[in-house]
N, C-alpha and C. Protein backbone atom coordinates (compact mmCIF):
# COMPACT_ATOMS: atom_id res chain seq x y z
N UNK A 1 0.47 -15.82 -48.41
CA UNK A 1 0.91 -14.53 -47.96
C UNK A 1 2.14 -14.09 -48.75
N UNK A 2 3.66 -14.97 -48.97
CA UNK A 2 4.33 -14.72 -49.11
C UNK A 2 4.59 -15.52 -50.34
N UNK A 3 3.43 -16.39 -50.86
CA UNK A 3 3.88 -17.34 -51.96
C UNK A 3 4.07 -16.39 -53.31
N UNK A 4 3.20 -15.27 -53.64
CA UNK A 4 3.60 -15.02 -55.14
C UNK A 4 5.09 -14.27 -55.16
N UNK A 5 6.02 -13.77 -54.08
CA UNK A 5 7.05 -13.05 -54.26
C UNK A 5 8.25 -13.93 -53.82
N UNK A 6 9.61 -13.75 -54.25
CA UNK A 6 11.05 -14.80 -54.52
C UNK A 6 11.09 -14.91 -53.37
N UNK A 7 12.12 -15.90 -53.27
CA UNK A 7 12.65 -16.29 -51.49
C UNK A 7 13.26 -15.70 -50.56
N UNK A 8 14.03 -15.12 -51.57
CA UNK A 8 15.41 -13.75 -51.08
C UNK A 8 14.31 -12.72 -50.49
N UNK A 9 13.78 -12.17 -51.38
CA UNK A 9 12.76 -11.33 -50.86
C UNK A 9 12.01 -11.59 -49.46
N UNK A 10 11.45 -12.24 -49.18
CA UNK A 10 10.95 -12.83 -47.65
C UNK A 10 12.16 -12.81 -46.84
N UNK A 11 12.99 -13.60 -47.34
CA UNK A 11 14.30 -13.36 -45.88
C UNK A 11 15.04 -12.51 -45.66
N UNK A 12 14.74 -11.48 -46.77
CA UNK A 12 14.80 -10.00 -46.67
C UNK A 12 13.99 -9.18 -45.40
N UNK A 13 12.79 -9.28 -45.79
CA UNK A 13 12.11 -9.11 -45.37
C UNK A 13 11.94 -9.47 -43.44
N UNK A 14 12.14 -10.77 -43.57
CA UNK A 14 12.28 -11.45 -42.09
C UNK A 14 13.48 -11.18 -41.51
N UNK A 15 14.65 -10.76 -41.69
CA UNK A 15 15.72 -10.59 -41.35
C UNK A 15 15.47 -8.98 -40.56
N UNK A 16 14.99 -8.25 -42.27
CA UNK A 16 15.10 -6.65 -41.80
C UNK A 16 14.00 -6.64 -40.37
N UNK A 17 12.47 -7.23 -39.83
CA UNK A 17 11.85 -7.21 -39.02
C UNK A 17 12.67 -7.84 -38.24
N UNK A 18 13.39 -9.17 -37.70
CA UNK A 18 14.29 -9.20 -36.64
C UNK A 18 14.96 -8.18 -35.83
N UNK A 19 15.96 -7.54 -37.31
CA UNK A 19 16.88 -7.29 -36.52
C UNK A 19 16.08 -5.91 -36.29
N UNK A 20 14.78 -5.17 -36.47
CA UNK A 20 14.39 -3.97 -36.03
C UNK A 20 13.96 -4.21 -34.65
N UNK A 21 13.17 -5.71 -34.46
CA UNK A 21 12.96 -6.25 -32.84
C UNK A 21 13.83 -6.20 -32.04
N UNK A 22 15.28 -6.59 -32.37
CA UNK A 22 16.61 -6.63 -31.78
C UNK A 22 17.16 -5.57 -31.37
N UNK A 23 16.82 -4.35 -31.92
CA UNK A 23 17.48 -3.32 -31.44
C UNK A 23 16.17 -2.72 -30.36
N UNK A 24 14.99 -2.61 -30.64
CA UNK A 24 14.27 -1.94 -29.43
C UNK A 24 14.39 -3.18 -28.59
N UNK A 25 14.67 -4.32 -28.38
CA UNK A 25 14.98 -5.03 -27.08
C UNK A 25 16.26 -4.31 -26.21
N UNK A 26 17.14 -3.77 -27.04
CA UNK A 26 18.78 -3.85 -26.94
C UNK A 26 18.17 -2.03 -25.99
N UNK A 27 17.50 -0.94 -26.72
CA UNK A 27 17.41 -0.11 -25.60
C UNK A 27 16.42 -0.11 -24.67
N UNK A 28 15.10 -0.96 -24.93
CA UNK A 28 14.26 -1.49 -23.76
C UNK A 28 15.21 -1.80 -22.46
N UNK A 29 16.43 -2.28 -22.40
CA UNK A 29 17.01 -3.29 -21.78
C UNK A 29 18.40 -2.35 -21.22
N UNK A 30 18.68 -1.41 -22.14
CA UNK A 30 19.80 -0.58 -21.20
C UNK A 30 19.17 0.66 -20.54
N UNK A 31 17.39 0.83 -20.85
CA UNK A 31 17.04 1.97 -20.10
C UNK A 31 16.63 1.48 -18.76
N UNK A 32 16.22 -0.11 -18.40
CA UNK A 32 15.93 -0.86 -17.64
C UNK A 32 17.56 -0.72 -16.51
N UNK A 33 18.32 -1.68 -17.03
CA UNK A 33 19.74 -1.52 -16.76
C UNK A 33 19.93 -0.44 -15.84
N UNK A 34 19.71 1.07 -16.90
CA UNK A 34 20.39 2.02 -15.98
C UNK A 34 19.84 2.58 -14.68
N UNK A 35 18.09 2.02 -14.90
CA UNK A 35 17.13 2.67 -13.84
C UNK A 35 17.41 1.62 -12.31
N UNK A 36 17.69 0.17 -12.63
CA UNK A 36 17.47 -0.60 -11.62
C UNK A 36 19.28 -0.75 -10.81
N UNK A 37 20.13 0.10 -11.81
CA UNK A 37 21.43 0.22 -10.46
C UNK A 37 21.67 1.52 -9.85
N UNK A 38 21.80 1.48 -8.77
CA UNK A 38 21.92 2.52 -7.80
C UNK A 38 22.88 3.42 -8.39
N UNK A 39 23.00 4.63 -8.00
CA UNK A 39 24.63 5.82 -8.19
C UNK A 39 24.98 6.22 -6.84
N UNK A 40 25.81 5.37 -6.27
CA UNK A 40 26.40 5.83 -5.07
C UNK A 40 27.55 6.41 -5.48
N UNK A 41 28.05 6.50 -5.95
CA UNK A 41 29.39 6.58 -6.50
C UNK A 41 29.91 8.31 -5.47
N UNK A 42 29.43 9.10 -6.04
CA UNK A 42 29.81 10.14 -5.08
C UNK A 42 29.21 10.17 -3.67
N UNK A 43 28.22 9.84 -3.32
CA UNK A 43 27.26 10.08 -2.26
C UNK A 43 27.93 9.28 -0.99
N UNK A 44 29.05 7.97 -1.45
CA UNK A 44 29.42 7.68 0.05
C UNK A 44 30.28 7.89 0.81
N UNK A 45 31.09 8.95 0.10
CA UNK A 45 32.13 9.70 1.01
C UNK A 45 31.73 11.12 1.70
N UNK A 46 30.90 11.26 1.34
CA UNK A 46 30.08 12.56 2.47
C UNK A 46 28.84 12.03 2.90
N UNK A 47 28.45 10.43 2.92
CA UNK A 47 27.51 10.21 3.79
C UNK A 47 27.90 10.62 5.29
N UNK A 48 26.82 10.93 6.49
CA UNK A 48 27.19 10.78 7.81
C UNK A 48 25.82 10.26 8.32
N UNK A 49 26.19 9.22 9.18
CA UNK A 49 25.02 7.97 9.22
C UNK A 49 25.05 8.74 10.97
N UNK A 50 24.13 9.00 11.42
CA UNK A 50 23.44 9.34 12.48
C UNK A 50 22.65 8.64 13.35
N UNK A 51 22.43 7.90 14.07
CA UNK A 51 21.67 7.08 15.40
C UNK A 51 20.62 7.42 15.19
N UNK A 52 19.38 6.65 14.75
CA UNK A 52 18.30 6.45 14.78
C UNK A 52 17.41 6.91 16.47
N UNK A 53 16.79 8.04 16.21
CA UNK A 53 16.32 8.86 17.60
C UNK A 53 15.32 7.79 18.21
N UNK A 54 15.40 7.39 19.30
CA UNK A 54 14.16 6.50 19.80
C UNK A 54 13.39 7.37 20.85
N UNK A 55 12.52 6.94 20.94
CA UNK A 55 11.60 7.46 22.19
C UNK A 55 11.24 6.48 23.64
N UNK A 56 11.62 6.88 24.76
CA UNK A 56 11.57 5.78 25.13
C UNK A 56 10.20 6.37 26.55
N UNK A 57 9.25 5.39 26.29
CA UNK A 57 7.39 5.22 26.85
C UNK A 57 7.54 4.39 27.78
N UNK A 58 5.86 4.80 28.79
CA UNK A 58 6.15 4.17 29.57
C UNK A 58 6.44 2.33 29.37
N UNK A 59 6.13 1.72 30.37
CA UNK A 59 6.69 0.36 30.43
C UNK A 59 5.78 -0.26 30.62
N UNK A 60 5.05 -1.61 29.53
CA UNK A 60 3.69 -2.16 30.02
C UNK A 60 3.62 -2.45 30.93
N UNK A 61 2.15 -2.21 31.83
CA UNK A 61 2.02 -2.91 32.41
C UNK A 61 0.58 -3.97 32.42
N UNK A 62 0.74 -5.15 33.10
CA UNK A 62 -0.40 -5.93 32.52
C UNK A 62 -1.79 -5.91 34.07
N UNK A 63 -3.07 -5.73 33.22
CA UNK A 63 -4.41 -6.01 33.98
C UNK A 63 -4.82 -6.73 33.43
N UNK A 64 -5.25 -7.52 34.62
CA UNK A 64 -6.13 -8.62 34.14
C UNK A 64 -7.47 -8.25 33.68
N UNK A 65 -8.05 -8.53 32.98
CA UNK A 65 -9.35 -8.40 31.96
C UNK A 65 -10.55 -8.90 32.84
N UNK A 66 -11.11 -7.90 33.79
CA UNK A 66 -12.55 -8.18 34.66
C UNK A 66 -13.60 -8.18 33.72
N UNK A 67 -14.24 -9.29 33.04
CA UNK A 67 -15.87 -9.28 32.73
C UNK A 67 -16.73 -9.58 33.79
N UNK A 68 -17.92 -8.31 33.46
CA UNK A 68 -18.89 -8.46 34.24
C UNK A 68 -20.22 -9.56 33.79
N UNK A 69 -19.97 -11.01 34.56
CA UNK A 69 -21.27 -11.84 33.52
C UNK A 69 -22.86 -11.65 34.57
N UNK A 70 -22.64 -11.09 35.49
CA UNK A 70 -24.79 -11.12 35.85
C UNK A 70 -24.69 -12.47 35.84
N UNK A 71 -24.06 -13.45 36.58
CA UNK A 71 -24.00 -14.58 36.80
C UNK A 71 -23.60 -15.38 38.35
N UNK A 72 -23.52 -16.17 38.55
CA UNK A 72 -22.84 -16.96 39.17
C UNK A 72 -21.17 -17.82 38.49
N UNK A 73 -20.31 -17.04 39.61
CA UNK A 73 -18.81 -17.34 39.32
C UNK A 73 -18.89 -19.06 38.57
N UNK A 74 -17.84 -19.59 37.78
CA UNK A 74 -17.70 -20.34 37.03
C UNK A 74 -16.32 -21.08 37.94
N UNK A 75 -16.39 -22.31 38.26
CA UNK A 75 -15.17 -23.28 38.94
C UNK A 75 -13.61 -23.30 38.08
N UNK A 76 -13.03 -22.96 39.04
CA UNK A 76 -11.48 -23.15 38.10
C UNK A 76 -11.54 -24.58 37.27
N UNK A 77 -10.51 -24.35 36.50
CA UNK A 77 -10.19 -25.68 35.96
C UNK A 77 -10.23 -26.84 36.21
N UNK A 78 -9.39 -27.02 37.81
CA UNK A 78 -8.95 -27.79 39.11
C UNK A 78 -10.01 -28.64 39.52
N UNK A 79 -11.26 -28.00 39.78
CA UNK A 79 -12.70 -27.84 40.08
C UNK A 79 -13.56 -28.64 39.49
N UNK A 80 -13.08 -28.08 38.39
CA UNK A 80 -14.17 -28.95 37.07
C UNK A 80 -14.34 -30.56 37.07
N UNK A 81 -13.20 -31.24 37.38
CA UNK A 81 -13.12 -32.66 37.53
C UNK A 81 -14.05 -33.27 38.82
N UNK A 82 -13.55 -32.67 40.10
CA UNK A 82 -13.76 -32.99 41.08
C UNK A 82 -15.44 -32.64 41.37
N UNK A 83 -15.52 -32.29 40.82
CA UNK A 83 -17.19 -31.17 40.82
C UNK A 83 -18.18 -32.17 39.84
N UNK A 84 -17.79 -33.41 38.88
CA UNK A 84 -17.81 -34.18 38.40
C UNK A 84 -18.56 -33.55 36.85
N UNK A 85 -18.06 -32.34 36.19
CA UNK A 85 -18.83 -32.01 35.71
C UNK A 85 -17.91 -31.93 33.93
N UNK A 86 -16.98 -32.95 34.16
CA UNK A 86 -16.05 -32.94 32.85
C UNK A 86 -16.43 -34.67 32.51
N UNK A 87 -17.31 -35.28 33.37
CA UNK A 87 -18.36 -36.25 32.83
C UNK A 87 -19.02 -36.50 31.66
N UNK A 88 -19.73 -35.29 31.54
CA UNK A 88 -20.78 -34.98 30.73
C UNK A 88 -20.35 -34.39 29.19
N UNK A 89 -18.68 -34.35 28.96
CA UNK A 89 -18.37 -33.74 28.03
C UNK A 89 -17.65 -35.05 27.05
N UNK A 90 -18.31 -35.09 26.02
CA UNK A 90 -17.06 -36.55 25.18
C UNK A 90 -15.73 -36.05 25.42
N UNK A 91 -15.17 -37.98 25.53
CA UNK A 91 -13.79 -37.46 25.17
C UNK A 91 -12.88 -37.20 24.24
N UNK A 92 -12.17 -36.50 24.35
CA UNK A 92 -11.04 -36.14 23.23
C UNK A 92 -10.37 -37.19 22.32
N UNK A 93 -10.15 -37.08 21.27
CA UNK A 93 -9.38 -37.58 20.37
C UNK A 93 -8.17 -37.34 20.46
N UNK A 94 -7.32 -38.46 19.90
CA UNK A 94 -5.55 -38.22 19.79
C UNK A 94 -5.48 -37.05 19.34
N UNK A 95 -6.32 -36.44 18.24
CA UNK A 95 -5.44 -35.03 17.17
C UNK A 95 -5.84 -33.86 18.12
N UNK A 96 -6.81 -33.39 18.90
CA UNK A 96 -7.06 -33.16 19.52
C UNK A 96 -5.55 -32.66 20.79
N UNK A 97 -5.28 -33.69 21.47
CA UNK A 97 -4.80 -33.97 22.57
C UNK A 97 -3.12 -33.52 22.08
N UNK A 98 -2.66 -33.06 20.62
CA UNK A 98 -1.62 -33.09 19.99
C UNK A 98 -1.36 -31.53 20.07
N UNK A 99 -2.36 -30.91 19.74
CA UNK A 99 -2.73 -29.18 19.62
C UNK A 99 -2.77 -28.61 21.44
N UNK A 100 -2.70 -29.45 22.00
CA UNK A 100 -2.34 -29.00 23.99
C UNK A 100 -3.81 -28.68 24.23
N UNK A 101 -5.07 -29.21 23.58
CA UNK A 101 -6.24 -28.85 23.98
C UNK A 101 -6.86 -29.63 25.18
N UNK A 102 -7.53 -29.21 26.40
CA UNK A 102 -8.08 -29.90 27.13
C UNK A 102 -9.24 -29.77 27.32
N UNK A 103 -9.53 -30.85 27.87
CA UNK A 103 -11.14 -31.26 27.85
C UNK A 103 -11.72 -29.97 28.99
N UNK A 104 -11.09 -30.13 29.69
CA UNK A 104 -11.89 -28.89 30.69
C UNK A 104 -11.92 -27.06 30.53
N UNK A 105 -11.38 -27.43 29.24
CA UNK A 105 -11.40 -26.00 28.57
C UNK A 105 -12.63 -25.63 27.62
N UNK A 106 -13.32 -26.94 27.09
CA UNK A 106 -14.44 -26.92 26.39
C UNK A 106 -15.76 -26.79 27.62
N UNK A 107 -15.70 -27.26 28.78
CA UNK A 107 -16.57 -27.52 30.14
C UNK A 107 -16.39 -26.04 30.24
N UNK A 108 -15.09 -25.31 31.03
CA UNK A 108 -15.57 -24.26 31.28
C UNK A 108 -15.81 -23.26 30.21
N UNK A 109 -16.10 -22.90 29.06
CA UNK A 109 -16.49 -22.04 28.33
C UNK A 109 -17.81 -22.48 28.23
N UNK A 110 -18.22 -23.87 28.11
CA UNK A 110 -19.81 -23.81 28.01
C UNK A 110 -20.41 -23.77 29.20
N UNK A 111 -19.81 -23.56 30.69
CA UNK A 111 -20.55 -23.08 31.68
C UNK A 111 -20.45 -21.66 31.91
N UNK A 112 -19.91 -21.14 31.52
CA UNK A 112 -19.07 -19.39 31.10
C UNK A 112 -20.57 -19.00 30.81
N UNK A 113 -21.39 -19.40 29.44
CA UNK A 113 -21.80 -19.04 28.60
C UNK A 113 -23.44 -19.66 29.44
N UNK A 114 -23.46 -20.93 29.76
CA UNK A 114 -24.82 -21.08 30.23
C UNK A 114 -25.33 -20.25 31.90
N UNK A 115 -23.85 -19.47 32.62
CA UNK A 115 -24.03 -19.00 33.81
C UNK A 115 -24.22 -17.39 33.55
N UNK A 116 -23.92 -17.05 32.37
CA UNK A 116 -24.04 -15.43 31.81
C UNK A 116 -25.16 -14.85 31.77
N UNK A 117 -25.40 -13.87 32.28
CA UNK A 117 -26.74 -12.75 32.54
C UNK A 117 -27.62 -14.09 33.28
N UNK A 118 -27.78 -14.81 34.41
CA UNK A 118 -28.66 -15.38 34.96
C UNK A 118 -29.16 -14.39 36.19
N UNK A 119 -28.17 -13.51 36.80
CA UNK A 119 -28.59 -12.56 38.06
C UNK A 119 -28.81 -11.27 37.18
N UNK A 120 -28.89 -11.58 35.78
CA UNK A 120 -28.97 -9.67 35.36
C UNK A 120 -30.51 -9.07 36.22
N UNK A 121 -30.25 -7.81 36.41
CA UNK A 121 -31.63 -7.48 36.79
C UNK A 121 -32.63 -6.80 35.79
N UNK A 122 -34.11 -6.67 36.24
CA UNK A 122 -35.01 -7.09 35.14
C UNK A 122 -34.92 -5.75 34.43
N UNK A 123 -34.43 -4.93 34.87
CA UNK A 123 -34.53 -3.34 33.60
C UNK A 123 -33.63 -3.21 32.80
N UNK A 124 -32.84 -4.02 33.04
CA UNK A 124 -31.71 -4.50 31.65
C UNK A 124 -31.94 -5.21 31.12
N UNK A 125 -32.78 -5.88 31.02
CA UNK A 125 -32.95 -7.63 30.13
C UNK A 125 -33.73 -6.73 28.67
């Protein structure tokens, strides 16, 4: 590339391309500069900072969530043991038992689900 011409010449050459890189870094870098600092400079002696207007709504209140299952009611938690029906479910593992999961929480969702639409009546099915 550079072998048939003198040495001087190339680091001529490489010098003059540097330092032309060097200078569009140098205003790349103060147009950056000037965009990313703020100008408060006049603006904070006639700021006037004003209270954020709130609105104030009514106040929750909480309902409990009635599903209708076309079933036969499902035994509390309490129930589930004594009713002998947390038998039939394996038991839990340590990692399990770490996450606050209980066994009678897996019982009643799968009786939730096997007691659902059993009384539906027949013009809905």
């Amino acid at each position: 590339m550079h072998s048939d011409r003198p040495a001087s010449d190339v680091l001529r050459t490489a010098r003059h391309a540097a330092s032309a890189v060097a200078k569009e870094t140098d205003t790349v870098s103060t147009i950056k500069k000037d965009l990313t600092q703020p100008t408060f400079q006049g603006q904070m002696d006639s700021a006037v900072f004003e209270p954020v207007p709130s609105e104030v709504g009514s106040l929750y209140f909480y309902q409990p969530l009635l599903v209708e299952t076309h079933g036969p009611g499902v035994p509390d938690l309490e129930e589930l043991e004594s009713y002998g029906y947390l038998s039939n479910v394996r038991s839990l593992e340590e990692q399990h038992l770490g996450s606050g999961f209980v066994l009678a929480y897996a019982c009643q969702r799968a009786l939730q689900e096997a007691f659902s639409c059993l009384l539906l009546p027949p013009e809905n099915r």
